[in-house]
Protein backbone atom coordinates (compact mmCIF):
# COMPACT_ATOMS: atom_id res chain seq x y z
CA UNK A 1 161.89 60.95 68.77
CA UNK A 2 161.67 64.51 67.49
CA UNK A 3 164.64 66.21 65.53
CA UNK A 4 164.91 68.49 62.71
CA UNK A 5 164.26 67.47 59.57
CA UNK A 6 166.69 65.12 58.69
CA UNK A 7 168.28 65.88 54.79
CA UNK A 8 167.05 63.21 52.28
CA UNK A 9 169.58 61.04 50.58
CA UNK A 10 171.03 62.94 47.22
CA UNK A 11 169.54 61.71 44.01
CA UNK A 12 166.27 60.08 44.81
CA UNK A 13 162.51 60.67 44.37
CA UNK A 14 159.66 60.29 46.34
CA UNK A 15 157.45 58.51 44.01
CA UNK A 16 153.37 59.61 43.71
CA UNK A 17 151.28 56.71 45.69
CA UNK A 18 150.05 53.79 43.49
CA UNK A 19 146.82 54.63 45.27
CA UNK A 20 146.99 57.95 43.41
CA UNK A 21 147.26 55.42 40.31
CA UNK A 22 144.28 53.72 40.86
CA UNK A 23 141.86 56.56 41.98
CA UNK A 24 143.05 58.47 38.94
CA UNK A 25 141.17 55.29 36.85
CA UNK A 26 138.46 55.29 38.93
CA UNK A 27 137.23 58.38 39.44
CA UNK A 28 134.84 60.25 37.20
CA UNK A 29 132.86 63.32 36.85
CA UNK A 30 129.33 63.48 38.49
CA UNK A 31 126.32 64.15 36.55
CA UNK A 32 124.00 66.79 37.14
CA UNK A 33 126.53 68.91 39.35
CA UNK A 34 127.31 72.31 39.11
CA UNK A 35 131.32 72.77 38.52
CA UNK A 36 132.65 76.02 40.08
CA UNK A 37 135.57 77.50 38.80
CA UNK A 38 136.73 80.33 41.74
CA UNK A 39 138.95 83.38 41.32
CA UNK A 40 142.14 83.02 42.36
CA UNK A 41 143.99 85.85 44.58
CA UNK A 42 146.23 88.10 42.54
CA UNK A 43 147.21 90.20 45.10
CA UNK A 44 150.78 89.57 47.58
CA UNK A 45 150.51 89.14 50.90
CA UNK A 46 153.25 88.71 53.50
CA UNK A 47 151.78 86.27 56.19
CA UNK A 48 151.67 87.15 59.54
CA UNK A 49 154.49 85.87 61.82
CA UNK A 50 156.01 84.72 58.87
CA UNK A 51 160.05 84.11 59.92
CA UNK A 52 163.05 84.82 57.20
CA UNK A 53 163.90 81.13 57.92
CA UNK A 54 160.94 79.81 56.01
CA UNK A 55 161.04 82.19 53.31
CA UNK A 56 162.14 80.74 49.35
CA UNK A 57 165.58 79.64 49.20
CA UNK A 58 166.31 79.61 53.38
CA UNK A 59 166.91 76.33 55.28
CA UNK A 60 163.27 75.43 56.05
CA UNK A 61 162.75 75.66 52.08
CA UNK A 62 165.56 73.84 50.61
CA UNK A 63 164.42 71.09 53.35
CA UNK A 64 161.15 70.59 52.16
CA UNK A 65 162.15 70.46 48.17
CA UNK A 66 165.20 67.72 48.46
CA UNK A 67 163.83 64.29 47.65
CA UNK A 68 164.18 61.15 49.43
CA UNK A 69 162.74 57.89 48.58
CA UNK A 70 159.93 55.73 50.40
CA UNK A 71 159.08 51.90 49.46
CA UNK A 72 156.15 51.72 50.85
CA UNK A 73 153.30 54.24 50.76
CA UNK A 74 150.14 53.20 52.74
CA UNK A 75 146.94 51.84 50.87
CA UNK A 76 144.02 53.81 52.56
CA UNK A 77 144.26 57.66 54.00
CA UNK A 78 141.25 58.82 56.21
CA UNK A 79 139.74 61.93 57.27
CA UNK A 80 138.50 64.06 60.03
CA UNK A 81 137.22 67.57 59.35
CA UNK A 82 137.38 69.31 61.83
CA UNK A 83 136.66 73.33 63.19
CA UNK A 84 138.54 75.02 66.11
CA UNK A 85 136.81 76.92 68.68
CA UNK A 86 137.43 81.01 69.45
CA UNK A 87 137.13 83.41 66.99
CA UNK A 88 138.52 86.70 66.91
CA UNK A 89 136.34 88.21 63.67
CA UNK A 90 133.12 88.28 63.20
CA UNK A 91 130.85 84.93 64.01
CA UNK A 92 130.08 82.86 60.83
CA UNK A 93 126.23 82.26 61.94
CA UNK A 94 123.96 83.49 64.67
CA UNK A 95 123.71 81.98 68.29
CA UNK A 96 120.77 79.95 66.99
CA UNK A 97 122.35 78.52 64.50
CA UNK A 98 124.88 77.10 66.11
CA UNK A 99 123.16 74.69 68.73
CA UNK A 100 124.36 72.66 71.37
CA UNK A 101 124.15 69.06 71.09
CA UNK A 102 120.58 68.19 71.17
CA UNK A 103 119.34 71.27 70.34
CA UNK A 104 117.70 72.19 66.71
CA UNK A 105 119.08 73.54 63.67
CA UNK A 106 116.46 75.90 62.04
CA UNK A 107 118.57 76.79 59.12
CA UNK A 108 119.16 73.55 58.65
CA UNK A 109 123.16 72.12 57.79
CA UNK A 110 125.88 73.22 55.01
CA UNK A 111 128.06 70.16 54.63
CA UNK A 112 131.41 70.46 52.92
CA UNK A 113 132.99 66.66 51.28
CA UNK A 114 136.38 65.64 50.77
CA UNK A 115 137.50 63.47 47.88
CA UNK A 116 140.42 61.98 45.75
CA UNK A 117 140.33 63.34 42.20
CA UNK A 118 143.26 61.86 40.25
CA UNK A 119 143.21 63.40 37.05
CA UNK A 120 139.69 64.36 37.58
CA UNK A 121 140.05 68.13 37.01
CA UNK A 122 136.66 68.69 37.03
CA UNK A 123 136.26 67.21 40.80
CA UNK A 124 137.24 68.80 44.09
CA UNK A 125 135.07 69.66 47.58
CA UNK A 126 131.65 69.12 47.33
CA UNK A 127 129.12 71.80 48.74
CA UNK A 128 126.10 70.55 49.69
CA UNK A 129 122.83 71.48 52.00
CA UNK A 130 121.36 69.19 54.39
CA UNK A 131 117.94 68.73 55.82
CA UNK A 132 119.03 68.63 59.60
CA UNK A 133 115.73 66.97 60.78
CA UNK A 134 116.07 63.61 58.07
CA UNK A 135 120.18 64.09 57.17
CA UNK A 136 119.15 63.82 53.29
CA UNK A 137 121.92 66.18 51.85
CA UNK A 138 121.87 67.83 48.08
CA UNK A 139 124.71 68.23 46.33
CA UNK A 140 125.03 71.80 44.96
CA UNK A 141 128.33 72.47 43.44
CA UNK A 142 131.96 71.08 43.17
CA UNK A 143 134.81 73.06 43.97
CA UNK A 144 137.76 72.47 41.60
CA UNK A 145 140.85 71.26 43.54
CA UNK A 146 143.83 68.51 43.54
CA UNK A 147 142.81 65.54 45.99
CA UNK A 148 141.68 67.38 49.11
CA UNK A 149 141.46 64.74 51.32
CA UNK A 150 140.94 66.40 54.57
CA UNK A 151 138.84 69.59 55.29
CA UNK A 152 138.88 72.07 58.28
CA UNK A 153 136.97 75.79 58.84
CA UNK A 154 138.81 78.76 60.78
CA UNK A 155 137.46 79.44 63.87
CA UNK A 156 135.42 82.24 62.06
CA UNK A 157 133.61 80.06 59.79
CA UNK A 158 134.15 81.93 57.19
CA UNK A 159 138.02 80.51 55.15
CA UNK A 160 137.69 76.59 54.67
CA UNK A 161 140.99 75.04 54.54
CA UNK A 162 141.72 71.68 52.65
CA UNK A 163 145.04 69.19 52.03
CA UNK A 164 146.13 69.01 48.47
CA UNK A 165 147.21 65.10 48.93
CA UNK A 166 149.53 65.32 46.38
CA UNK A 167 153.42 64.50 46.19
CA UNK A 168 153.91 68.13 46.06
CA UNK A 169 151.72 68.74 49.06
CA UNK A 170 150.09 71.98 49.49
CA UNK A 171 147.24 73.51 51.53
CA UNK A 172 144.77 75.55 49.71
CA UNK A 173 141.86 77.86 51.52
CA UNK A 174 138.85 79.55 49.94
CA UNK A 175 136.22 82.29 51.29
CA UNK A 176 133.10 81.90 52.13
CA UNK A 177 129.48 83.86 51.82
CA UNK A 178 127.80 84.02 55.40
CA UNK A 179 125.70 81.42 53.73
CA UNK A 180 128.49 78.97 53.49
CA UNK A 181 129.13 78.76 49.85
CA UNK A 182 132.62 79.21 48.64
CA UNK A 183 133.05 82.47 46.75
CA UNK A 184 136.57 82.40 46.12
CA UNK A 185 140.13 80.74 45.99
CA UNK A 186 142.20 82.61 48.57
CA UNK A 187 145.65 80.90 47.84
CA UNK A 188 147.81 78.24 49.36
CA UNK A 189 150.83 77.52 50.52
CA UNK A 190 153.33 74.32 50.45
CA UNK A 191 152.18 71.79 53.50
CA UNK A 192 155.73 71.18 54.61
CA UNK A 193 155.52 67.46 53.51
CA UNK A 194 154.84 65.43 50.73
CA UNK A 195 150.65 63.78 50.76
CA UNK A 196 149.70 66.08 53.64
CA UNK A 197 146.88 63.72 55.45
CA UNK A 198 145.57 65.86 58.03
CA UNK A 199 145.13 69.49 58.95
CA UNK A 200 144.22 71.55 61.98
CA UNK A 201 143.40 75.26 62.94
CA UNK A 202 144.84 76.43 66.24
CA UNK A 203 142.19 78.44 67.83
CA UNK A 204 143.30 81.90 67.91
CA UNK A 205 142.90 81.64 64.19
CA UNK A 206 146.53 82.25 63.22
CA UNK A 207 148.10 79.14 62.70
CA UNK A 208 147.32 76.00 60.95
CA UNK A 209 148.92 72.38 61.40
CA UNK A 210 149.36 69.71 58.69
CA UNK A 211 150.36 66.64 59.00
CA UNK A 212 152.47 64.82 55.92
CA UNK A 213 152.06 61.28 56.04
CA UNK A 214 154.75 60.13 53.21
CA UNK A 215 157.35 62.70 54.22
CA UNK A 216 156.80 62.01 58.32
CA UNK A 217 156.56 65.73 59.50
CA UNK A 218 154.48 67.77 60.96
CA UNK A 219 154.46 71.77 59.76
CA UNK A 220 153.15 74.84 61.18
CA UNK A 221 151.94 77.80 58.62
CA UNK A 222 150.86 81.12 59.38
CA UNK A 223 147.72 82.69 58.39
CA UNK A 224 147.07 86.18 57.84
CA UNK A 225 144.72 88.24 59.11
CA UNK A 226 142.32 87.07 56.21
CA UNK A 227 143.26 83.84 56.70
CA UNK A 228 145.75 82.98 53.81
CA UNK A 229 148.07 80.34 54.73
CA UNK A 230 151.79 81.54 53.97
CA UNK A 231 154.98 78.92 53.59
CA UNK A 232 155.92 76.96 56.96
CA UNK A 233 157.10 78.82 59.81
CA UNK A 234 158.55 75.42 61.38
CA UNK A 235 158.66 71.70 59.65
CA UNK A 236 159.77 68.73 62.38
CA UNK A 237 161.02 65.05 61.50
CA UNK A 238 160.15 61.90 63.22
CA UNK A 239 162.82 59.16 63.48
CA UNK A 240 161.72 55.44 63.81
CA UNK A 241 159.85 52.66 62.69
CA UNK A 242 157.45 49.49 63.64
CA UNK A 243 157.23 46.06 63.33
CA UNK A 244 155.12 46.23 60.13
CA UNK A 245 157.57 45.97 57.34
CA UNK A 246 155.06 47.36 54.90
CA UNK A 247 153.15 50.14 56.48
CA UNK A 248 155.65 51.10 59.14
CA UNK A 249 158.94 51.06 57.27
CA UNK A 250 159.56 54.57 58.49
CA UNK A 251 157.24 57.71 60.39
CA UNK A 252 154.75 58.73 58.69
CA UNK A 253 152.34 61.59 60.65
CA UNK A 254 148.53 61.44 60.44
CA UNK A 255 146.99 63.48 62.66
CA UNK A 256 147.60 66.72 64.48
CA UNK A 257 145.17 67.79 67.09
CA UNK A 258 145.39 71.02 69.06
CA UNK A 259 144.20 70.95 72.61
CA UNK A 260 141.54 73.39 73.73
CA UNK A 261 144.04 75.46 75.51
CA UNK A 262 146.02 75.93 72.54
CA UNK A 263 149.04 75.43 74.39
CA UNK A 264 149.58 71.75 73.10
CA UNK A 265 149.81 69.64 69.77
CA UNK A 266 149.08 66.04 69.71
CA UNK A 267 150.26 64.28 66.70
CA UNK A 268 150.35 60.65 65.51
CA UNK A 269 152.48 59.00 64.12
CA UNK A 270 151.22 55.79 62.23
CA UNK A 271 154.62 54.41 61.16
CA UNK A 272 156.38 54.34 64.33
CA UNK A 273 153.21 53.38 66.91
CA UNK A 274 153.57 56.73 68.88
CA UNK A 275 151.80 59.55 69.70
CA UNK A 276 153.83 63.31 70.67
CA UNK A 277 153.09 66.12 72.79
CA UNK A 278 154.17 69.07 71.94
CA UNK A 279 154.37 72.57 73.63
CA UNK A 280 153.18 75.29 71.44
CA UNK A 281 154.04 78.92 71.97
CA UNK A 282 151.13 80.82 69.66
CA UNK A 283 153.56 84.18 69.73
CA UNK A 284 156.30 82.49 68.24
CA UNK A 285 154.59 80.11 66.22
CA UNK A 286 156.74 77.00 67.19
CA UNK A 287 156.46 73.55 68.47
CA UNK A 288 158.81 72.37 71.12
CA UNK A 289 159.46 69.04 72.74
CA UNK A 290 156.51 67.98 75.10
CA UNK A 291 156.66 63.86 75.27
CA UNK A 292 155.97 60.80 73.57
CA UNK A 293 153.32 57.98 74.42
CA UNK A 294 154.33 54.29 72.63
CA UNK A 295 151.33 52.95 71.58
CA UNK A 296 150.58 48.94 71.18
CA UNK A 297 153.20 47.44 69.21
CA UNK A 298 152.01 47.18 65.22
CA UNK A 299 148.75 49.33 66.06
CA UNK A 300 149.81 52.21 64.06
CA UNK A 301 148.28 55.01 65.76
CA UNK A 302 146.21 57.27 63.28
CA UNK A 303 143.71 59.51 64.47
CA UNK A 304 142.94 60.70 68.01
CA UNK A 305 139.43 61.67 70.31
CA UNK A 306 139.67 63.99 72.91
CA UNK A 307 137.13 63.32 75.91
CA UNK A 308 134.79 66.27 76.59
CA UNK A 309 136.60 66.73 80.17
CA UNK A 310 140.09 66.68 78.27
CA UNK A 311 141.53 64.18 80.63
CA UNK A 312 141.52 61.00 77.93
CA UNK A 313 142.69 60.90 74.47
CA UNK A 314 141.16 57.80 72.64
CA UNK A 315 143.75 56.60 69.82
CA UNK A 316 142.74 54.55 66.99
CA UNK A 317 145.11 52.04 65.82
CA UNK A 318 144.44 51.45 61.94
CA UNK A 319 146.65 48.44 61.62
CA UNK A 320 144.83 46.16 64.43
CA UNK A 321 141.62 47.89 64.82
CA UNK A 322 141.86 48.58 68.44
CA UNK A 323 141.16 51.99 70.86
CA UNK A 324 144.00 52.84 73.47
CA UNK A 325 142.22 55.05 76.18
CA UNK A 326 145.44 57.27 77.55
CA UNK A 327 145.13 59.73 80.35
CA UNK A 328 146.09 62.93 79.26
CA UNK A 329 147.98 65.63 81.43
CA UNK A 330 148.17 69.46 79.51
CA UNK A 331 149.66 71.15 82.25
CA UNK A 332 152.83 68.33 82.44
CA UNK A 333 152.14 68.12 78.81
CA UNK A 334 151.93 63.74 79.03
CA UNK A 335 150.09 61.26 77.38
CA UNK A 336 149.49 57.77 79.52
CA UNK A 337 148.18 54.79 77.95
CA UNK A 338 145.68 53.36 79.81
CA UNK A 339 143.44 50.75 78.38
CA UNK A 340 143.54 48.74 75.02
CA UNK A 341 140.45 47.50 73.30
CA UNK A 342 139.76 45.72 70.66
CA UNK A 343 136.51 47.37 68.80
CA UNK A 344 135.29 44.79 66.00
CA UNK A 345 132.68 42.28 66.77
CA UNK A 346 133.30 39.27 68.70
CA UNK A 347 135.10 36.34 66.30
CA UNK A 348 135.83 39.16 63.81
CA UNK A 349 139.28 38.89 62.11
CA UNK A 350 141.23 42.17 62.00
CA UNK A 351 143.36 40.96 59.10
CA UNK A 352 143.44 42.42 56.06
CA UNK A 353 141.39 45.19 56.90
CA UNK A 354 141.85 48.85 58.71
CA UNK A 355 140.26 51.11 61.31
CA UNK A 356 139.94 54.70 59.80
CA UNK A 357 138.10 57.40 62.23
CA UNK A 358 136.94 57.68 66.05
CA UNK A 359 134.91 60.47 67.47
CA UNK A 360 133.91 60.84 70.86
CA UNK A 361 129.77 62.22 71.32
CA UNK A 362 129.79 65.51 73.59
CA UNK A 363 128.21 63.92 76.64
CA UNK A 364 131.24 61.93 76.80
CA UNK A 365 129.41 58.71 77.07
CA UNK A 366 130.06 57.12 73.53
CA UNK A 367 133.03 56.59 71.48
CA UNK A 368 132.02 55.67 67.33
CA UNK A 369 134.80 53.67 65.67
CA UNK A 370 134.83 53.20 61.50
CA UNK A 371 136.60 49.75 60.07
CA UNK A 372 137.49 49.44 56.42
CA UNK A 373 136.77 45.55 55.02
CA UNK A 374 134.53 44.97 57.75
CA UNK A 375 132.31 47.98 57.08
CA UNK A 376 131.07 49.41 59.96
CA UNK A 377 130.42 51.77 62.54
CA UNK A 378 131.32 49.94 66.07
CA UNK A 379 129.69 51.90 69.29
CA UNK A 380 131.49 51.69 72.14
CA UNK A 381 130.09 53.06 76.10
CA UNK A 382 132.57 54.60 78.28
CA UNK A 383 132.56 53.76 81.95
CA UNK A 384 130.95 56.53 84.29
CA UNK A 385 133.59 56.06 86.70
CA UNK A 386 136.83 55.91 84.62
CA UNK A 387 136.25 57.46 80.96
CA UNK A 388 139.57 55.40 79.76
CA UNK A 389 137.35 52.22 80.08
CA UNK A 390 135.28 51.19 76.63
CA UNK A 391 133.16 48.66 76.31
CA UNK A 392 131.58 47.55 72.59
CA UNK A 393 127.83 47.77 72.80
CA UNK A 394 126.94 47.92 68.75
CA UNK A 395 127.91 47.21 65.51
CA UNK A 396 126.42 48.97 62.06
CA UNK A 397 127.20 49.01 58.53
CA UNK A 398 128.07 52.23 57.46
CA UNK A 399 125.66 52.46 54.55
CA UNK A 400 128.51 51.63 51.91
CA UNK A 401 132.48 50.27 51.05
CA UNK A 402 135.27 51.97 52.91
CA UNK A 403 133.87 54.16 55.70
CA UNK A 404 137.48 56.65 55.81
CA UNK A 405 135.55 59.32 58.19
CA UNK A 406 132.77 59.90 60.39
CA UNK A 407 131.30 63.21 61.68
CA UNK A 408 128.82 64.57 63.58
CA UNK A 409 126.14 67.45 62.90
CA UNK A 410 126.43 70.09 65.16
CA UNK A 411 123.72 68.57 67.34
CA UNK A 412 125.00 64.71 67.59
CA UNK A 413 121.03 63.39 66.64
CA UNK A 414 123.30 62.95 63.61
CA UNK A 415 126.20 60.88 62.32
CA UNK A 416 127.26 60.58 58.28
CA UNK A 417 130.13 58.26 57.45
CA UNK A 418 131.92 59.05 53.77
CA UNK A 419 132.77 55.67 52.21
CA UNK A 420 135.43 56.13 49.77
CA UNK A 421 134.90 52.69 47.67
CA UNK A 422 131.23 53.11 46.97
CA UNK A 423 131.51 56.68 46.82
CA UNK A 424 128.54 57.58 48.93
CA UNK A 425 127.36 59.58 51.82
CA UNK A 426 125.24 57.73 54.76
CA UNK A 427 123.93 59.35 57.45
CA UNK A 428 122.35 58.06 60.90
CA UNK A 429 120.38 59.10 63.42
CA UNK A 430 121.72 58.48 66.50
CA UNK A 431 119.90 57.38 69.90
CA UNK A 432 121.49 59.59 72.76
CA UNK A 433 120.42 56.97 74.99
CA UNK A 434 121.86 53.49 73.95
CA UNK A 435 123.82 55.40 71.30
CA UNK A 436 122.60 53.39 68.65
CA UNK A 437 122.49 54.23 65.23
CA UNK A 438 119.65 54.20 62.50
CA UNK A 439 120.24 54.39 58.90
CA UNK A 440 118.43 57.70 57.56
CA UNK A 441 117.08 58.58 54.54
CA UNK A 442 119.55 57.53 50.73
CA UNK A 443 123.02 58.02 50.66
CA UNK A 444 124.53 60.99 48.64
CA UNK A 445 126.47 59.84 45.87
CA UNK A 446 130.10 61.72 45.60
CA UNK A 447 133.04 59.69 43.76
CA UNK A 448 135.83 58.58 45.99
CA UNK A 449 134.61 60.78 48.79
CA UNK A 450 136.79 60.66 52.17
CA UNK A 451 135.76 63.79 54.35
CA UNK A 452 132.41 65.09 55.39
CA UNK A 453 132.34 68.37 57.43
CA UNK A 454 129.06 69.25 58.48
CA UNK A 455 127.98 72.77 60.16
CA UNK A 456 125.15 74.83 60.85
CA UNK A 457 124.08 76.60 57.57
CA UNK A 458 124.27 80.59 57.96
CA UNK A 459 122.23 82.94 57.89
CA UNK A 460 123.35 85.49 55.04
């Protein structure tokens, strides 16, 4: 259920993820890249809609600094970048750059990467160009910054926003050229959370959603008219648990996906199998209580597809590698569970492995489905006559170890998938047909990547 944030018990520490531990061993700095230290904002800005209640030393702030502890932090985070529709500045690339699926992309694709960086100071987002007619992508600078995990552009295209996946938790934004390369740090702002998993831009451009997996909330900061995030405007607290003793020991939030209206947040919440709708009133910047969907027992809900129509939200379960097909209601503001399936190959054992991403192509007649252990990229068809029935057509490796995300180019005749273990970027074409996919040209190396966010290159 939702409540405030509840206070943390005096006197104890959230301790840092022992996957933070381990990445910080593994990862190392890439050859032959360009390292780009940005300037950093020196002037103050007061955020817009920014409430007294969320400013240093108020309630909302003393909230988010106490301490509690967790036992059990989750072995594998995944990412979706993501960027919200509307803009209300000027557009970040012409018309014809920005194709709809199926069309062409004449300047061809700026793709942005995601990545843990331990003590890696050195690493941070990746900028890189693609060739949209054979996906090979170049890497052409790093961007300095503490594990940002998950990536997302203002509606404008022109502020990229990332998750500092730290204990700390913070969300940082930087400007970019009309070319899409990053010309400066803008600032940041605390997420609201501790190892902030997710983030999402509502589509007027003047809010932005996190979601803190360790900590269980869900935030919502304000952005100016420049687009710097400022301190949350409104942190909320899950309550519950699952059956999984380990990885559901408490809530802990992974996704937060705006409708297209604007008027609704979906959230999910891995640790307690449920997924929330929430009301959102853009004026006053605040979530209110919509409903809750329980998912399949132990499934741990963690990211979520919207169909094209916006009747069906597909929900990935990580823990049991299944889809639940719900029927969703904006104007009542209700998700219904529908239809559970099971998306790994027929005598494939779930155990001891995870489901990390699901996307939905824009014709509305394929759902893609990543699986960590088992490797792959499962296809699944959606029923003409009732889009919360799937049915698994395909199976493909993922062209490496740990696919965490999967994303489309703006014109779905391509699909990369960042695998975090082998630290490489595949892409695919894909057949819009049988929806099929075809590995495409060598992988892009990038250490411990887990976010690729690909968009039509600009035109400066």
């Amino acid at each position: 259920m939702l409540g405030a944030l509840p206070p943390w018990p005096p006197g104890t520490l959230r301790q840092p993820a022992a996957r933070h531990q381990e990445l910080s061993a593994a990862n190392r700095r890439l050859p032959g890249h360009a390292v780009c230290p940005l300037p950093r904002r020196t002037t103050v800005v007061i955020p817009y809609g920014v409430r007294t209640s969320a400013l240093p030393g108020s309630r909302v702030e003393e909230k988010m600094t106490e301490r509690h502890s967790h036992p059990t932090r989750r072995t594998a985070l995944t990412l979706l970048g993501t960027a919200a529709a509307g803009a209300a500045l000027a557009p970040y690339t012409t018309a014809a750059a920005r194709p709809r699926p199926g069309g062409r992309l004449d300047g061809g694709l700026r793709v942005y990467l995601g990545a843990y960086t331990g003590t890696d100071t050195a690493h941070g987002i990746g900028v890189a160009s693609g060739d949209a007619a054979t996906g090979a992508l170049t890497l052409e600078t790093v961007v300095p910054t503490a594990d940002p995990s998950f990536l997302a552009l203002s509606p404008t295209g022109r502020v990229l926003y990332a998750v500092n996946e730290t204990v700390e938790g913070r969300v940082s934004a930087f400007a970019l050229a009309a070319d899409g390369t990053v010309t400066e740090e803008l600032g940041g702002a605390a997420a609201g959370g501790d190892h902030p998993c997710h983030l999402a831009v509502h589509p007027g451009g003047r809010h932005l959603f996190t979601a803190n997996y360790t900590s269980g909330t869900v935030a919502v900061l304000p952005l100016d008219r420049d687009g710097v995030p400022g301190d949350p405007v409104q942190v909320l607290g899950y309550t519950g648990s699952g059956p999984d003793p380990e990885r559901q020991e408490g809530p802990h939030a992974h996704m937060v996906l705006p409708d297209p209206t604007g008027d609704r947040l979906l959230t999910a919440d891995l640790g307690t199998d449920t997924v929330h709708v929430h009301r959102f009133d853009p004026r006053t910047g605040e979530l209110a209580d919509g409903s809750r969907a329980p998912m399949p027992p132990g499934s741990g809900p963690r990211h979520l597809a919207l169909s094209p129509s916006g009747r069906t939200v597909h929900v990935l379960g990580e823990l049991d590698s299944t889809i639940t097909s719900c029927a969703y209601d904006a104007g009542r503001a209700v998700l219904t569970p529908a239809a559970t399936v099971p998306f790994l190959p027929e005598g494939a054992d779930p155990a001891g492995t995870t489901a990390a991403e699901v996307l939905v192509s824009a014709d509305g007649r394929f759902v893609y489905a990543s699986n960590r252990g088992h490797d792959l990229v499962a296809v699944l068809a959606v029923d003409a006559a009732d889009e919360t029935v799937l049915r698994p057509v395909s199976h493909h490796p993922s062209g490496g170890s740990s696919p965490r995300h999967l994303a489309f180019d703006p014109t779905q005749t391509l699909l990369f998938a960042a695998n975090q273990t082998t630290g490489t970027v595949a892409a695919f074409r894909r057949d819009p047909d049988s929806g099929g996919l075809t590995p495409a040209g060598e992988p892009l190396a990038f250490s411990q990547v887990v976010c690729v966010l690909p968009v039509a290159a600009g035109t400066p």
